[in-house]
Protein backbone atom coordinates (compact mmCIF):
# COMPACT_ATOMS: atom_id res chain seq x y z
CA UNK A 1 21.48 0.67 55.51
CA UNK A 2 22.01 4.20 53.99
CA UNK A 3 23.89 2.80 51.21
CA UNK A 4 20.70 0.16 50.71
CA UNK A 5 18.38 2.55 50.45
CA UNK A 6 20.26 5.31 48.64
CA UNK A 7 20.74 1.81 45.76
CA UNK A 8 16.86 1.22 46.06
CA UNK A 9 16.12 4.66 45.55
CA UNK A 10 18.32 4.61 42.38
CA UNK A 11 16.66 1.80 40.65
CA UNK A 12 13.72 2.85 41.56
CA UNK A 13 14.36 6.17 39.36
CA UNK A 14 15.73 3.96 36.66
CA UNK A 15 12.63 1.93 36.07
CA UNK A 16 10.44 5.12 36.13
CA UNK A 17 12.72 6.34 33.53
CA UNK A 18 11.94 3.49 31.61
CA UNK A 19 8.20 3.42 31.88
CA UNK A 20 8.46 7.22 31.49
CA UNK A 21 10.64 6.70 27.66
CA UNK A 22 8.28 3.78 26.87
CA UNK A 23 5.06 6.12 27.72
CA UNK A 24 7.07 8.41 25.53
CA UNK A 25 7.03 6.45 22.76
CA UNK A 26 3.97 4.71 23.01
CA UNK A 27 2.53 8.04 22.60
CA UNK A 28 4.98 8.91 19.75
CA UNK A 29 3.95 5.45 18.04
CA UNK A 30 0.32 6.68 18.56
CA UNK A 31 0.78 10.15 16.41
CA UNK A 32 2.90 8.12 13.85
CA UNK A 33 -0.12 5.90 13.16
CA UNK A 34 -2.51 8.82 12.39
CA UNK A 35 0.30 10.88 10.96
CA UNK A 36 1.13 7.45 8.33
CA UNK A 37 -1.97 5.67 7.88
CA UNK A 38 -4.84 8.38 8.04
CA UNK A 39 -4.52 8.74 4.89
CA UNK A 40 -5.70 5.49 4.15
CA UNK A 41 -9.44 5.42 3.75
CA UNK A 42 -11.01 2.69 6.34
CA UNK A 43 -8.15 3.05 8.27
CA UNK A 44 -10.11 2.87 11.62
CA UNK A 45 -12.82 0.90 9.94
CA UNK A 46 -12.79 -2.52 7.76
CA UNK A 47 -8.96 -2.04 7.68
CA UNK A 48 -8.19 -1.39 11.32
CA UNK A 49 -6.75 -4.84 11.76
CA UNK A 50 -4.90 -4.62 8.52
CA UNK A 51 -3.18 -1.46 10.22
CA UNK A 52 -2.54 -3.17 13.15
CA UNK A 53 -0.78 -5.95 11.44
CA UNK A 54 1.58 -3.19 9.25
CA UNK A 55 2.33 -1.09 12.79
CA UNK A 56 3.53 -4.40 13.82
CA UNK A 57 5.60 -5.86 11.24
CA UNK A 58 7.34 -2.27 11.13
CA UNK A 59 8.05 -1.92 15.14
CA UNK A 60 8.49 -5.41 16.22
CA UNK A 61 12.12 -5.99 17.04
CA UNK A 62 14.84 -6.26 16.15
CA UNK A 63 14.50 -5.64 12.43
CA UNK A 64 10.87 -5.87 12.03
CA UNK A 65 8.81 -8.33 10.04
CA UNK A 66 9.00 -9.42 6.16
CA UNK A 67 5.26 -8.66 5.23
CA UNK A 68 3.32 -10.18 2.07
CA UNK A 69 0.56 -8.33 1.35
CA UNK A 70 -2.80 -9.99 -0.82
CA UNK A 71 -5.48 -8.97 -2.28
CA UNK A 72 -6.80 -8.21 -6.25
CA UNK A 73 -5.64 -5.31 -8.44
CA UNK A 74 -6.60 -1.63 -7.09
CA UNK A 75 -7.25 -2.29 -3.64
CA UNK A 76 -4.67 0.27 -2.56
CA UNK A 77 -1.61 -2.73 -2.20
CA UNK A 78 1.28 -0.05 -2.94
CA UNK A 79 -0.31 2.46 -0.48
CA UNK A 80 -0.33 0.23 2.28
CA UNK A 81 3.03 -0.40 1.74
CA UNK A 82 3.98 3.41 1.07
CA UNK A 83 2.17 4.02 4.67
CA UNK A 84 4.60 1.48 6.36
CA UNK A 85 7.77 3.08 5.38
CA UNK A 86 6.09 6.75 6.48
CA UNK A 87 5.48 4.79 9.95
CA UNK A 88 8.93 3.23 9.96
CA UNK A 89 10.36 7.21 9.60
CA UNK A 90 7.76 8.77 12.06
CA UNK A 91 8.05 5.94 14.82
CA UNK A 92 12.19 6.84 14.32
CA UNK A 93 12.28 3.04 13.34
CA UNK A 94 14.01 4.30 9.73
CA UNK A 95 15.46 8.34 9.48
CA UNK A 96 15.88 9.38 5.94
CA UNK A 97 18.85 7.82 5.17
CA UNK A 98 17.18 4.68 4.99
CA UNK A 99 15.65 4.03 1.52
CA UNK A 100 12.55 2.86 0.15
CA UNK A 101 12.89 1.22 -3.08
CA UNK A 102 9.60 0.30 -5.11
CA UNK A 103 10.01 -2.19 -7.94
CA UNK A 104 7.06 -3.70 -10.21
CA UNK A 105 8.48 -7.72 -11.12
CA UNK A 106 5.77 -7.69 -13.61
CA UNK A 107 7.96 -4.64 -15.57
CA UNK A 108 10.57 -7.67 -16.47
CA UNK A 109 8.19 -11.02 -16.04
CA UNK A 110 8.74 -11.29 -19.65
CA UNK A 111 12.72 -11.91 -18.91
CA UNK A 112 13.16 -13.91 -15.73
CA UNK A 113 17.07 -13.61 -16.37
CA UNK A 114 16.81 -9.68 -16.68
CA UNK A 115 13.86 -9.53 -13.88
CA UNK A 116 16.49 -10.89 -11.55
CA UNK A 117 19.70 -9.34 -12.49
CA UNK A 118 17.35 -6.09 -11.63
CA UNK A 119 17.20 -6.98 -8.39
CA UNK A 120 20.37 -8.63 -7.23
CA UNK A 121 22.56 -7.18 -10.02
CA UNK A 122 24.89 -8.44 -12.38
CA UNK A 123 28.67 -9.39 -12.99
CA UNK A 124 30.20 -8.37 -15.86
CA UNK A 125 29.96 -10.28 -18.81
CA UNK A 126 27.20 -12.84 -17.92
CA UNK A 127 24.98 -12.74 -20.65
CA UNK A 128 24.77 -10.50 -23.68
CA UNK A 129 24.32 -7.36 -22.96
CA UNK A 130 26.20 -7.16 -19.30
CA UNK A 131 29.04 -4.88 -20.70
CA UNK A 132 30.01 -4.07 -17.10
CA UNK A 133 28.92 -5.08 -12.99
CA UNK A 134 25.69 -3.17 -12.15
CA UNK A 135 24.38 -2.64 -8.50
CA UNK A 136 20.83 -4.06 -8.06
CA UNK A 137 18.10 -2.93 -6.02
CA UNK A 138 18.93 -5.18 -2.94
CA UNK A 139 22.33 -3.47 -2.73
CA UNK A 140 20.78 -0.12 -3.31
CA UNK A 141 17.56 -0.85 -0.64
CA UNK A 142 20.78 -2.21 1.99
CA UNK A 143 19.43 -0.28 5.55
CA UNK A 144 16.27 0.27 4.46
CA UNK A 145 12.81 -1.10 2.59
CA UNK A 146 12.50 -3.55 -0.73
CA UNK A 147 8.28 -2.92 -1.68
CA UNK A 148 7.81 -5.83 -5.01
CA UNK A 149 5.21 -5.53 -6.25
CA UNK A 150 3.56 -8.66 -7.87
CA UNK A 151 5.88 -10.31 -6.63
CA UNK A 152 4.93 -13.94 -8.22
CA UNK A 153 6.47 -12.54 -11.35
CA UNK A 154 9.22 -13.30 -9.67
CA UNK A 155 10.80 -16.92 -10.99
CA UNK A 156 11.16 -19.85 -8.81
CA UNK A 157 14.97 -19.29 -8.60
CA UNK A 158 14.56 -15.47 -8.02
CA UNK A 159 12.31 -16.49 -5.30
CA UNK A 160 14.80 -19.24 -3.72
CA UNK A 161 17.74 -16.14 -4.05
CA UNK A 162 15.38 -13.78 -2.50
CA UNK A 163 14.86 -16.04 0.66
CA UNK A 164 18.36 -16.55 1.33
CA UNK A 165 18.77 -12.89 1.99
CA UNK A 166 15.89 -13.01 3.68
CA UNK A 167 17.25 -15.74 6.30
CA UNK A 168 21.08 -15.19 6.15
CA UNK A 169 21.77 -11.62 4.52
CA UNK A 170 23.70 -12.79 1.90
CA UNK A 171 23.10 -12.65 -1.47
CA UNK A 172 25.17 -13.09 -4.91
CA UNK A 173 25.05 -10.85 -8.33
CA UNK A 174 23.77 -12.82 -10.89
CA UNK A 175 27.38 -14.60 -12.63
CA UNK A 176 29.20 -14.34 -9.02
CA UNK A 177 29.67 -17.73 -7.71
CA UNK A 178 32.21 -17.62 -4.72
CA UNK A 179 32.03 -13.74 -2.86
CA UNK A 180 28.80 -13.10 -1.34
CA UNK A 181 27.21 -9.82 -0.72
CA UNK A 182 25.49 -8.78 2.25
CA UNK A 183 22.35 -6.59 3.05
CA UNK A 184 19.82 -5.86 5.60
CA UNK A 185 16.34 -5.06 4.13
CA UNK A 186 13.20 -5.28 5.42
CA UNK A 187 10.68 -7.03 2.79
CA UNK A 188 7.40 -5.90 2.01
CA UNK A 189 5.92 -7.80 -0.73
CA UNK A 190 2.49 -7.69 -2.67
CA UNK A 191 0.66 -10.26 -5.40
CA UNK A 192 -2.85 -10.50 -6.29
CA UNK A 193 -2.57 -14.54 -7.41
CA UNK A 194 -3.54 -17.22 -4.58
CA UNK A 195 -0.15 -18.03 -3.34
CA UNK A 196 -0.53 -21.56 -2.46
CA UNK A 197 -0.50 -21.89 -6.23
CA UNK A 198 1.37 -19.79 -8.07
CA UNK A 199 4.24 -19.11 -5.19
CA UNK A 200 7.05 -21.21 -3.40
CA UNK A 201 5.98 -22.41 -0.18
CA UNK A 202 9.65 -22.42 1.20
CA UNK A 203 9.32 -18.53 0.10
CA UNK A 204 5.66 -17.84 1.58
CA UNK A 205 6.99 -19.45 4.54
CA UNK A 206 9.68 -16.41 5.05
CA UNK A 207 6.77 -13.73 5.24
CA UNK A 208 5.75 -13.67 9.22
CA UNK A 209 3.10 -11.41 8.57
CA UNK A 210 0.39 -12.02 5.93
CA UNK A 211 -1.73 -8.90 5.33
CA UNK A 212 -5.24 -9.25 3.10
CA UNK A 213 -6.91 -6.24 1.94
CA UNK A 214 -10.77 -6.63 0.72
CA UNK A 215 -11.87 -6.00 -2.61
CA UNK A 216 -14.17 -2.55 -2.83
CA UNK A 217 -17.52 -4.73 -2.56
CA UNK A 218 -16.48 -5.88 1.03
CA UNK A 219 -15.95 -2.28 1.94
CA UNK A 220 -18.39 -0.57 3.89
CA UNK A 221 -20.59 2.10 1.71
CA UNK A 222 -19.83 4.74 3.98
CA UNK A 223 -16.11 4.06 2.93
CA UNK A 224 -16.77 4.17 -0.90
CA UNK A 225 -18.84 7.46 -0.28
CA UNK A 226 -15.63 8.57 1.26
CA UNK A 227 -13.78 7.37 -1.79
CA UNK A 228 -16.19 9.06 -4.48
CA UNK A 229 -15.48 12.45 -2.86
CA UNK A 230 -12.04 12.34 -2.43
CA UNK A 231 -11.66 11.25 -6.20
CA UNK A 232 -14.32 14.05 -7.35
CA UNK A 233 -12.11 16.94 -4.88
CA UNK A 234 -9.46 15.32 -6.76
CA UNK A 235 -10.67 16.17 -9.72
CA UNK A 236 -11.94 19.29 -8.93
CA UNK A 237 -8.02 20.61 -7.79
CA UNK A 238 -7.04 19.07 -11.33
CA UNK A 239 -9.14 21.61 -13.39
CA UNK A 240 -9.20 24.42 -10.43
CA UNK A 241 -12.78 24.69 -10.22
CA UNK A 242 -15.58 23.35 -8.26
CA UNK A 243 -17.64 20.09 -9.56
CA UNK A 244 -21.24 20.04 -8.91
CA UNK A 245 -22.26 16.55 -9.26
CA UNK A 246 -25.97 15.14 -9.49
CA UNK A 247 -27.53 12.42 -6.90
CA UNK A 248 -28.31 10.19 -9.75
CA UNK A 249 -24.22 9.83 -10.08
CA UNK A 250 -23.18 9.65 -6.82
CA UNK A 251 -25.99 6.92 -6.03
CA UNK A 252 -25.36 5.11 -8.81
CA UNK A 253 -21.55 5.11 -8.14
CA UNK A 254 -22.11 3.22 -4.49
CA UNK A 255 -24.27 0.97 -6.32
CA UNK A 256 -22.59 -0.54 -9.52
CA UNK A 257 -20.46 -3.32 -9.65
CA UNK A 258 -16.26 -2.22 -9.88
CA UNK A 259 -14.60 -5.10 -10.01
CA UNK A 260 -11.70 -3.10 -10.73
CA UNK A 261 -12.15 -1.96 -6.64
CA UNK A 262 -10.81 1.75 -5.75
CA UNK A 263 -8.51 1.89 -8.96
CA UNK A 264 -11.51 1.65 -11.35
CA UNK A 265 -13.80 3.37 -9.21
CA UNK A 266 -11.54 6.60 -9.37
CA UNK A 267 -10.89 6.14 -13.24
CA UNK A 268 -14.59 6.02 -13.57
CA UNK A 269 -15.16 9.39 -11.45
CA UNK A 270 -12.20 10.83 -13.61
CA UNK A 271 -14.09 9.83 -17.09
CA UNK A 272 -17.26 11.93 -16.03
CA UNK A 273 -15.14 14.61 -15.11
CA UNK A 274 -13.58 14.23 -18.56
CA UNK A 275 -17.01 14.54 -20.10
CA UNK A 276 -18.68 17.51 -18.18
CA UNK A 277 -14.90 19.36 -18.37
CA UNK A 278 -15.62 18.83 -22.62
CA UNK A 279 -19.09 19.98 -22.40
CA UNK A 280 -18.03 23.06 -20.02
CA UNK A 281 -15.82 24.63 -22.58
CA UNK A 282 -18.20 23.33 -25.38
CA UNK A 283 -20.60 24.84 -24.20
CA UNK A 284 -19.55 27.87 -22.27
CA UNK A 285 -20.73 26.69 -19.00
CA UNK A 286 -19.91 28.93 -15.90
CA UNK A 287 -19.22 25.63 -14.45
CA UNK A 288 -18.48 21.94 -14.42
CA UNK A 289 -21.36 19.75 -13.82
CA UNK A 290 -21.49 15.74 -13.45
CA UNK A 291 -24.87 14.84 -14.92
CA UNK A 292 -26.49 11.52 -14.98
CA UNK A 293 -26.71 11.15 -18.67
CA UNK A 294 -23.08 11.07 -18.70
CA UNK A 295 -22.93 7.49 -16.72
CA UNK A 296 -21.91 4.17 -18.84
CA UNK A 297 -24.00 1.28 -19.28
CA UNK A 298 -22.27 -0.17 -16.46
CA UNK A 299 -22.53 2.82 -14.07
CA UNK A 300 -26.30 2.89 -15.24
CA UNK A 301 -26.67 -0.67 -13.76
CA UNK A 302 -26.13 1.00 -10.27
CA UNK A 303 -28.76 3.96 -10.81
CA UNK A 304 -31.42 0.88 -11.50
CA UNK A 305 -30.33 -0.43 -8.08
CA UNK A 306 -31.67 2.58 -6.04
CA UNK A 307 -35.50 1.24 -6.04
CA UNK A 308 -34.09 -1.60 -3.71
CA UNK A 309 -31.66 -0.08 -1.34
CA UNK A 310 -33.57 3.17 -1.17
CA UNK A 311 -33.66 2.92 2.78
CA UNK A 312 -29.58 1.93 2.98
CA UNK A 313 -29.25 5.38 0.65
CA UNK A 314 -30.73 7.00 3.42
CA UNK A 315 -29.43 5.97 6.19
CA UNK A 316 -25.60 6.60 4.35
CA UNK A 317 -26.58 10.05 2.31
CA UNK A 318 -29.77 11.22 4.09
CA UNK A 319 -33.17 12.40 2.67
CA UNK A 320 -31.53 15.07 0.46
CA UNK A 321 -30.50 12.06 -1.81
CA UNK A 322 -34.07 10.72 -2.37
């Protein structure tokens, strides 16, 4: 009976050990997600379910989950995927040693041969060119993360290579026809295009987790606010100085139309910096200034907005913004 108890007592201890590690590191997963993805503007807003879906591709085992992620130019695509390799380090899911490797297809989409000898490498002789075997990206992301960008650059039989390693691990340097290679990556893709039309389905199929980002419009303004002054303390680090910048601009800028989403919206902010930076040393000033007269025709279209959403520019900047 002694012996019973003394064997009940044990695994007793045992499973409290393991609720005690897993409380551990559900607490440790917890400060990874604020350490990775705070960063990311909307993180606990319109993109909270977004985050979910990237904490869960990274930490679901064994290997994780290939991840496609959609959505049109400048949404913030690449820093998404940046965010999910800073979780996989911080939730000890990848140390150092693993690597993140970031490659653009649309760098090579002119060359489909050359786009995928970049990524799976290439045995000697070939084509023209292939003087001698070269490693490709698969072989040098091997432990770690592949991000491809645009990845429906990538040709049909890229794609069909590409899915292979993603089932079996195996993969073959373009000219190699009997060794095969293998490699354990984990996959994070991104494409703008609709990918029922432009994409493999057989490939699509391979990505468990599907992650859309909005476009800026379907952003909440309180998150572009948050945008316009990180880009304008941005800019105001750049030239080591504080920015003043006028109501008129800052209304105007939640206003207008960007269908270029966060990337335009910053390379708007830093072409008004641009301006009042040439008018400061013009002009002598003691400081920089972004004045309304310096908006485009386009940015203008947002100022004429005000008249109607004068009561949702309240409620976001308050009556100092009248």
């Amino acid at each position: 009976d002694g012996k019973n108890e003394k064997e009940v007592e044990n695994v007793k201890k045992n499973e409290n050990s393991k609720e005690d590690d897993d409380l551990k590191s559900s607490k440790k997963w917890e400060k990874a997600d604020l350490l990775s993805f705070k960063g990311i503007i909307g993180y606990d807003g319109s993109l909270k379910g977004q985050i979910s879906q990237a904490m869960a591709a990274i930490l679901y085992p064994p290997h994780g989950l290939h991840t496609l992620i959609l959505g049109p130019s400048g949404v913030g695509k690449s820093q998404l995927a940046e965010s999910m390799y800073e979780f996989a380090l911080e939730s000890k899911r990848f140390t150092k040693k693993n690597p993140f490797i970031v490659f653009n297809c649309a760098d090579y989409s002119n060359n489909p041969q050359l786009l995928i000898s970049q990524l799976f490498g290439v045995k000697k002789g070939t084509y023209t060119g292939a003087e001698s075997d070269r490693v490709g990206l698969i072989e040098k992301a091997d432990g770690g993360i592949l991000f491809l960008d645009e990845v429906h650059r990538l040709p049909p039989e890229g794609q069909e290579m590409l899915f292979l390693l993603m089932d079996k691990g195996v993969f073959r340097r373009l000219g190699e026809a009997e060794s095969a290679r293998h490699a354990k990556i984990f996959l994070i893709a991104a494409t703008t295009e609709n990918i029922d039309s432009i994409m493999l389905t057989t490939f699509v199929r391979r990505f468990p987790v599907l992650v859309n980002i909005p476009n800026l419009e379907e952003r909440t303004l309180n998150e572009r606010l948050d945008f316009i002054n990180y880009f304008f303390h941005e800019e105001s680090l750049r030239v080591n100085m504080p920015i003043k910048v006028s109501k008129g601009i800052v209304q105007a800028l939640l206003l207008y139309d960007c269908p270029g989403n966060i990337g335009q919206l910053k390379s708007d902010i830093q072409m008004l910096c641009a301006i009042s930076f040439l008018d400061y040393i013009r002009y002598k000033y003691d400081y920089m200034e972004v004045k309304l007269s310096y908006a485009s025709c386009r940015l203008m279209d947002g100022f004429y907005r005000i008249r109607n959403n004068n009561k949702l520019l309240m409620d976001i900047l308050g009556t100092n913004y009248n």
